[in-house]
C-alpha atoms as a PDB file:
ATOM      1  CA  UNK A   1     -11.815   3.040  17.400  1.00  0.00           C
ATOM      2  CA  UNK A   2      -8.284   3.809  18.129  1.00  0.00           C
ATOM      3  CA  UNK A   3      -6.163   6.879  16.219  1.00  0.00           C
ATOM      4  CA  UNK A   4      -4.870   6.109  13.288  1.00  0.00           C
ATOM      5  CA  UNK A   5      -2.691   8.912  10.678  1.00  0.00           C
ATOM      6  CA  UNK A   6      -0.936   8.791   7.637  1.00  0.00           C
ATOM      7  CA  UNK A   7       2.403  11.119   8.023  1.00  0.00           C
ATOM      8  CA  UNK A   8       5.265  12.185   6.106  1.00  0.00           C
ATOM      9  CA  UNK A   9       7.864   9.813   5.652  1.00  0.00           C
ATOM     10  CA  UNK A  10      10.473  12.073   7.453  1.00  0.00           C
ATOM     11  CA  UNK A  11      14.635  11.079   7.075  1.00  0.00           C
ATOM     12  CA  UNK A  12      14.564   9.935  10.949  1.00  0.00           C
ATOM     13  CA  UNK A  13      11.818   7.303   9.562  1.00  0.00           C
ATOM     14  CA  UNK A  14      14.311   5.783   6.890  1.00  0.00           C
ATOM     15  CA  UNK A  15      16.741   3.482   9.084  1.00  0.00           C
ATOM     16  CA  UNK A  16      13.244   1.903  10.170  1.00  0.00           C
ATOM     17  CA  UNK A  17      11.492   1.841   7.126  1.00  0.00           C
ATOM     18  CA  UNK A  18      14.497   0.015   4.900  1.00  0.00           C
ATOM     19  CA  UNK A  19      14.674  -2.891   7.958  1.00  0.00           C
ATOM     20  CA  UNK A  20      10.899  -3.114   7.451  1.00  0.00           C
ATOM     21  CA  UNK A  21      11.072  -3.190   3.304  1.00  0.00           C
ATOM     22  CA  UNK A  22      14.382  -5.860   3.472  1.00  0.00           C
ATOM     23  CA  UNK A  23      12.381  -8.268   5.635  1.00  0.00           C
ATOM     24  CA  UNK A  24      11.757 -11.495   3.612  1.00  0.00           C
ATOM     25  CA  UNK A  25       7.796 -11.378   4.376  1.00  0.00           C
ATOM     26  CA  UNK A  26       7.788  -8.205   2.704  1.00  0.00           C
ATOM     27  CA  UNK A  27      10.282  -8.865   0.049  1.00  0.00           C
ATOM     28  CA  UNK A  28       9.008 -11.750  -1.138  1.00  0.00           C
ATOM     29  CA  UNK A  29       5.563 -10.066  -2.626  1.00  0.00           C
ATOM     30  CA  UNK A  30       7.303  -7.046  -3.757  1.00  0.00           C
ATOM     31  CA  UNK A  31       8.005  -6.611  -7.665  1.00  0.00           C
ATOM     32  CA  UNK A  32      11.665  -5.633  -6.831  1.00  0.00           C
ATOM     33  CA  UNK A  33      12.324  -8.323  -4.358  1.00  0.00           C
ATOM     34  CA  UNK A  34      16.130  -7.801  -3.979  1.00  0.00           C
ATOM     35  CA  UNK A  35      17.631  -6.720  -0.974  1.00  0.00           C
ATOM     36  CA  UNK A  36      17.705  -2.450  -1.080  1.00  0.00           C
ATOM     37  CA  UNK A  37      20.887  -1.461  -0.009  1.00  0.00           C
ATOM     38  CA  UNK A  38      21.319   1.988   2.639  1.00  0.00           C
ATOM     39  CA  UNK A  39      22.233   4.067  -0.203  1.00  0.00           C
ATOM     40  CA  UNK A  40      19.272   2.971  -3.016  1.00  0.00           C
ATOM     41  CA  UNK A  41      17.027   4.068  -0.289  1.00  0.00           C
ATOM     42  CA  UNK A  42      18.772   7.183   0.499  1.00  0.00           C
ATOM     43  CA  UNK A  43      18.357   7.853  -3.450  1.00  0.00           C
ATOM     44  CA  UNK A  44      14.526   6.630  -3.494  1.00  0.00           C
ATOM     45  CA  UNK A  45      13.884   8.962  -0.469  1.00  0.00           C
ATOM     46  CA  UNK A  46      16.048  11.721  -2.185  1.00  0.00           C
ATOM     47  CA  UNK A  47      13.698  11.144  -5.460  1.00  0.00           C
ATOM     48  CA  UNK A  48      10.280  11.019  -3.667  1.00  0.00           C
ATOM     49  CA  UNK A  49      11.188  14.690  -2.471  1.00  0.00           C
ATOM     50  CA  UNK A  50      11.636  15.555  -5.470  1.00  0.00           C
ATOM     51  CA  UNK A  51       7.880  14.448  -7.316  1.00  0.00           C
ATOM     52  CA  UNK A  52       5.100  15.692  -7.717  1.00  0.00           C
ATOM     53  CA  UNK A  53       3.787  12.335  -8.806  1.00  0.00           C
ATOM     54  CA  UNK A  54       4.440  10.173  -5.729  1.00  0.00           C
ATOM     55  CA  UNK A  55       3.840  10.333  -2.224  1.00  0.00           C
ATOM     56  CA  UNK A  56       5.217   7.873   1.085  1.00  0.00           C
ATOM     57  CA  UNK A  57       3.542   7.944   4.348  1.00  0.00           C
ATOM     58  CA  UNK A  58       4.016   6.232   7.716  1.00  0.00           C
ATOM     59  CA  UNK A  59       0.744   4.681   9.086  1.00  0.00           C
ATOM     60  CA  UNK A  60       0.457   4.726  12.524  1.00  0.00           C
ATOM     61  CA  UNK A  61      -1.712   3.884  15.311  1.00  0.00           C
ATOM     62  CA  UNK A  62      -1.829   5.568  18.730  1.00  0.00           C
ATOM     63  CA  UNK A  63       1.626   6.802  18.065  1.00  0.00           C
ATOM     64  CA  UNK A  64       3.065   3.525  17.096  1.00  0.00           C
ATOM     65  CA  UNK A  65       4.795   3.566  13.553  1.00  0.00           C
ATOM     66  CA  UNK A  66       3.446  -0.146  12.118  1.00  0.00           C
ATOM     67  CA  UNK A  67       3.672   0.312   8.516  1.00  0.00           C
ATOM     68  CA  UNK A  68       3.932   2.166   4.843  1.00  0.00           C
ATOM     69  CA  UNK A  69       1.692   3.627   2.528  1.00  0.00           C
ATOM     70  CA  UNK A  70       2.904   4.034  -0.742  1.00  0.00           C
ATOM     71  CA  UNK A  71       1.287   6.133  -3.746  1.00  0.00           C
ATOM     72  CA  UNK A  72       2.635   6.623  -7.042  1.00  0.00           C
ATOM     73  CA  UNK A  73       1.733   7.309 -11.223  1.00  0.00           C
ATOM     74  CA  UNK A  74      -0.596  10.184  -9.907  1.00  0.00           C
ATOM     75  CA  UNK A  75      -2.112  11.641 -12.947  1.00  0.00           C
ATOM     76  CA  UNK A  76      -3.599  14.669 -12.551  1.00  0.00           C
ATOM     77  CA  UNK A  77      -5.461  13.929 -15.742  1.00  0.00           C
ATOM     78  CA  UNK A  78      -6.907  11.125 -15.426  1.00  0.00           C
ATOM     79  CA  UNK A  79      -7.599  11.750 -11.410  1.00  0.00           C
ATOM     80  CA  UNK A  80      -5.557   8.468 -10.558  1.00  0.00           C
ATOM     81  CA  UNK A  81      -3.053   6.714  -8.814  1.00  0.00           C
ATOM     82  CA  UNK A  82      -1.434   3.655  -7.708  1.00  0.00           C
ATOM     83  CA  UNK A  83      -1.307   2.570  -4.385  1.00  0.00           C
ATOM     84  CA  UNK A  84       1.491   0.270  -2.392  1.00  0.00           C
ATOM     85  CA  UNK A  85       1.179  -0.888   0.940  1.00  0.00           C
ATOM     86  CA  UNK A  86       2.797  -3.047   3.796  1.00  0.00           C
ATOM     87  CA  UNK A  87       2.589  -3.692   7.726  1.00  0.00           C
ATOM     88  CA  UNK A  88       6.310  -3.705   8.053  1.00  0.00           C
ATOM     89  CA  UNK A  89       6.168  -4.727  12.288  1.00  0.00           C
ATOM     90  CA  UNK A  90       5.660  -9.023  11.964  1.00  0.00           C
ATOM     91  CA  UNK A  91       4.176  -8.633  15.531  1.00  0.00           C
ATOM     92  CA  UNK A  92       1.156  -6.107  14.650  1.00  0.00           C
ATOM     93  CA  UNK A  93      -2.351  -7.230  15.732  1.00  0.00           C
ATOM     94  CA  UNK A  94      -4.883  -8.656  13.391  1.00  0.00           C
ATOM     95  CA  UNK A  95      -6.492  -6.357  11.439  1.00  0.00           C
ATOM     96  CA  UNK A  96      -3.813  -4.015  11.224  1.00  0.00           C
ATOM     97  CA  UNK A  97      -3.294  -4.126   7.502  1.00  0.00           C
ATOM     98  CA  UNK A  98      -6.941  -3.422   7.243  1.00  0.00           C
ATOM     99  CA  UNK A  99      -6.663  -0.689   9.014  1.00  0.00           C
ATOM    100  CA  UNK A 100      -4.054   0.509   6.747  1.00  0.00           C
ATOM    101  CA  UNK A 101      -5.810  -0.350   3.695  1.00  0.00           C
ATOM    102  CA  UNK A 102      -8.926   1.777   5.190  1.00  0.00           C
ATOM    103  CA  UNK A 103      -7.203   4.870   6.452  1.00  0.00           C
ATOM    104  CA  UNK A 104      -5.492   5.117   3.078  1.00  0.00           C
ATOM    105  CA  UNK A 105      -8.471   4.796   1.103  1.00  0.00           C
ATOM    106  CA  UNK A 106      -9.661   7.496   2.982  1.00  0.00           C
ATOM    107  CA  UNK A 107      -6.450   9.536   2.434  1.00  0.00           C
ATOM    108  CA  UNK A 108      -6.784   9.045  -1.228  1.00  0.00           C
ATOM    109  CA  UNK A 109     -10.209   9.823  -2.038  1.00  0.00           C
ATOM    110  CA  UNK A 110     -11.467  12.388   1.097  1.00  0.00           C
ATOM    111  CA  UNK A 111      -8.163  14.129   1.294  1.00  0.00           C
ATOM    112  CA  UNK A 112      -6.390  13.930  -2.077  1.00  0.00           C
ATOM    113  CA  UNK A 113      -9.697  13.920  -4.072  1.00  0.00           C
ATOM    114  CA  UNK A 114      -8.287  11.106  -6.338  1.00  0.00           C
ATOM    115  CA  UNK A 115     -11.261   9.266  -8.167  1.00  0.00           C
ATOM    116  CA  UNK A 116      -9.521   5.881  -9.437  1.00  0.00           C
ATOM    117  CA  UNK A 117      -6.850   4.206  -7.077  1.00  0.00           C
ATOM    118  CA  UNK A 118      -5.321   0.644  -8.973  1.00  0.00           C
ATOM    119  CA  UNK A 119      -3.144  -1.664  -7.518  1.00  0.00           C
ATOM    120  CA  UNK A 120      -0.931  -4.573  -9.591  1.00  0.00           C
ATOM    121  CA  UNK A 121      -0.970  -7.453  -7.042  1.00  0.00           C
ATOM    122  CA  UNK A 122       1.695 -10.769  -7.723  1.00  0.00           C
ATOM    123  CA  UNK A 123      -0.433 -14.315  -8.471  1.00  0.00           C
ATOM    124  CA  UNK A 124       1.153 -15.705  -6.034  1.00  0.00           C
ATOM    125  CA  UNK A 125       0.322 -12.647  -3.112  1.00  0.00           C
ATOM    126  CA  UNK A 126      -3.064 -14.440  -2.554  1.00  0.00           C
ATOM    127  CA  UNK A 127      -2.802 -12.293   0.970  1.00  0.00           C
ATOM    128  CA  UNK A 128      -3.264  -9.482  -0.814  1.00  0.00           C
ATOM    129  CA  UNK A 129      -5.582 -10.558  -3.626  1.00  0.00           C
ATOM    130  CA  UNK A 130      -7.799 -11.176  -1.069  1.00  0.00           C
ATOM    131  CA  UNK A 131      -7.125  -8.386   0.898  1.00  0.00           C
ATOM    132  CA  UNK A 132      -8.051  -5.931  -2.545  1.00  0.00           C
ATOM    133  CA  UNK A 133     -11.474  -7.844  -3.206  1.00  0.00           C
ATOM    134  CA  UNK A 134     -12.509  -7.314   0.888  1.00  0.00           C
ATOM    135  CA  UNK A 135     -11.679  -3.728   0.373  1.00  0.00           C
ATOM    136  CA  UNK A 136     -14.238  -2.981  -2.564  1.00  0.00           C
ATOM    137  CA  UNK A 137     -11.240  -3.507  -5.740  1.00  0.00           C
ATOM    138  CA  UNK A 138     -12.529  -5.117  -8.428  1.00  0.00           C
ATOM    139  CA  UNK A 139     -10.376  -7.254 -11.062  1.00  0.00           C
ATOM    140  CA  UNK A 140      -9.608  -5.285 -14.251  1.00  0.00           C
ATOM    141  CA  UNK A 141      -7.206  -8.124 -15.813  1.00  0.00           C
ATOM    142  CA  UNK A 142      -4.520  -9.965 -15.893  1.00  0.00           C
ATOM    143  CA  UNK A 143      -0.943  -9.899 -17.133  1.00  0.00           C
ATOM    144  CA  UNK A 144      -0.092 -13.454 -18.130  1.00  0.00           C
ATOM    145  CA  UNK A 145       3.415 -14.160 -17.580  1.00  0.00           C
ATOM    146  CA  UNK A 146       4.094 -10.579 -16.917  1.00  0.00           C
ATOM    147  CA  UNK A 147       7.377 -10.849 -14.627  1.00  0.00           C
ATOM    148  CA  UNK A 148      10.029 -13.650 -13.446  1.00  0.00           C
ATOM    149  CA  UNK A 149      10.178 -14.604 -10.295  1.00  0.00           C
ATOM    150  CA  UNK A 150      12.221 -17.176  -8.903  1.00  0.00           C
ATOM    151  CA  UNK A 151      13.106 -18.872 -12.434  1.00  0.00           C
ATOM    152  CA  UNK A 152       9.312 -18.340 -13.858  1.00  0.00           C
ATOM    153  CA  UNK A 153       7.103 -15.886 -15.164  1.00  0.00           C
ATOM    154  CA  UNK A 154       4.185 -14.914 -13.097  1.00  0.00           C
ATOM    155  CA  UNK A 155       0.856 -13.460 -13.433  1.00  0.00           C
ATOM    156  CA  UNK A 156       0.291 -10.003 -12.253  1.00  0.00           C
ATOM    157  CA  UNK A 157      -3.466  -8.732 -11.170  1.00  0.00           C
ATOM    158  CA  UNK A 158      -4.410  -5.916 -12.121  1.00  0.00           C
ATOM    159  CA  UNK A 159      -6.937  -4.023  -9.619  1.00  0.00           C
ATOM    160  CA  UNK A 160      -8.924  -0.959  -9.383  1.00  0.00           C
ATOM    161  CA  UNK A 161     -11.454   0.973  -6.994  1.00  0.00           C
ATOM    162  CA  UNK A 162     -13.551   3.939  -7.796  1.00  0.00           C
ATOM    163  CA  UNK A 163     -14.091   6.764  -5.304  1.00  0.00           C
ATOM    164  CA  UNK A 164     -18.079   5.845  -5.356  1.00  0.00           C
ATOM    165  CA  UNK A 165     -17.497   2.269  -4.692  1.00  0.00           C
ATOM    166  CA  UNK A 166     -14.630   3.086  -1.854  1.00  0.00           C
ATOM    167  CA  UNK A 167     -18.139   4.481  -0.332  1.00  0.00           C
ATOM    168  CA  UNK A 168     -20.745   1.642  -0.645  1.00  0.00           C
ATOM    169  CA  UNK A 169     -17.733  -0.629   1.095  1.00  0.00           C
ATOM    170  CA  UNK A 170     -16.456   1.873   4.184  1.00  0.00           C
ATOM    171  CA  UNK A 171     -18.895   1.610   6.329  1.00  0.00           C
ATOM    172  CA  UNK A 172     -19.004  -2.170   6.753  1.00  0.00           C
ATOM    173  CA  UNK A 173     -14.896  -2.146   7.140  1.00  0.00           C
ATOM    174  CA  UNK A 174     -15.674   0.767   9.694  1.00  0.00           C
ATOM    175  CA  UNK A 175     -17.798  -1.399  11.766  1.00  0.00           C
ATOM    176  CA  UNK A 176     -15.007  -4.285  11.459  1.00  0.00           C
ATOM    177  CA  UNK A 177     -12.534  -1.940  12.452  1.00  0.00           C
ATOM    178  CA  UNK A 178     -14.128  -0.846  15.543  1.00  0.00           C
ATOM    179  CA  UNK A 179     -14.743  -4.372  16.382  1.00  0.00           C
ATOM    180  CA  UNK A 180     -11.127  -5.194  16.629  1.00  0.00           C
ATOM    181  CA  UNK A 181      -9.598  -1.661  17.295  1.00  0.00           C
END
């Protein structure tokens, strides 16, 4: 299988990463779905040096930069987090989200020793609703009517994945993985 990392979003990264995030593919499953102008991201990057609480990485493969990982709400406490995610390159190979999904799972729980990762997904992100149940996630509920898009209210799924079930799904993703990378 091919080399992937998750590194440090670094301040050369953010001219690439905010043409990724304003895309409309991307945009259009995000919560905040309005265009981010150079300065908001300038202030988010300024911000996610600052906490303790959240942390942005570049996935890559074989040197090439393809997407973002994004983890946030860390408690300490509780052991948990919430993760964000996107393949920001339209012209990546199949399977390279999964890839994504799988080196950050690994991140989370091997490297970060966090034992509950959950994920809010849009109804209408059936990509990634999908993309959560192949990974092991399992449905905790749903907000009904929760936040307005486009003139209506819209469900949002609510998702989480223990550290112990991450492990009884890996190795089967592995094998998929090496199939395709």
């Amino acid at each position: 299988m091919k080399k992937a990392i998750l590194r440090d979003i670094q301040r050369d990264d953010l001219e690439k990463v905010l043409i990724w995030r304003n895309q409309d593919f991307i945009r259009s499953v995000m919560f905040n779905n309005s265009q981010i102008s150079y300065e908001q991201h300038i202030a988010w990057y300024n911000q996610l040096q600052q906490s303790n609480k959240r942390i942005c990485k570049i996935f890559s493969v074989e040197d090439k930069d393809y997407g973002v990982l994004n983890i946030t709400n860390m408690n300490v406490e509780s052991n948990s987090c919430e993760w964000g995610f996107y393949i920001g390159e339209k012209n990546s190979s199949k399977g390279t989200g999964l890839f994504l999904g799988y080196t950050s799972l690994n991140y989370i729980f091997s490297t970060l020793k966090i034992r509950k990762v959950c994920a809010e997904v849009l109804e209408s992100n059936i990509i990634s609703r999908n993309f959560h149940k192949k990974l092991g996630f399992q449905l905790d509920g749903i907000l009904r009517k929760h936040l307005l898009r486009n003139n209506r209210y819209e469900d949002v799924y609510l998702y989480s994945i223990f550290q112990n079930e991450w492990l009884l799904n890996e190795e089967k993703i592995r094998k998929e993985l090496e199939e395709r990378f």
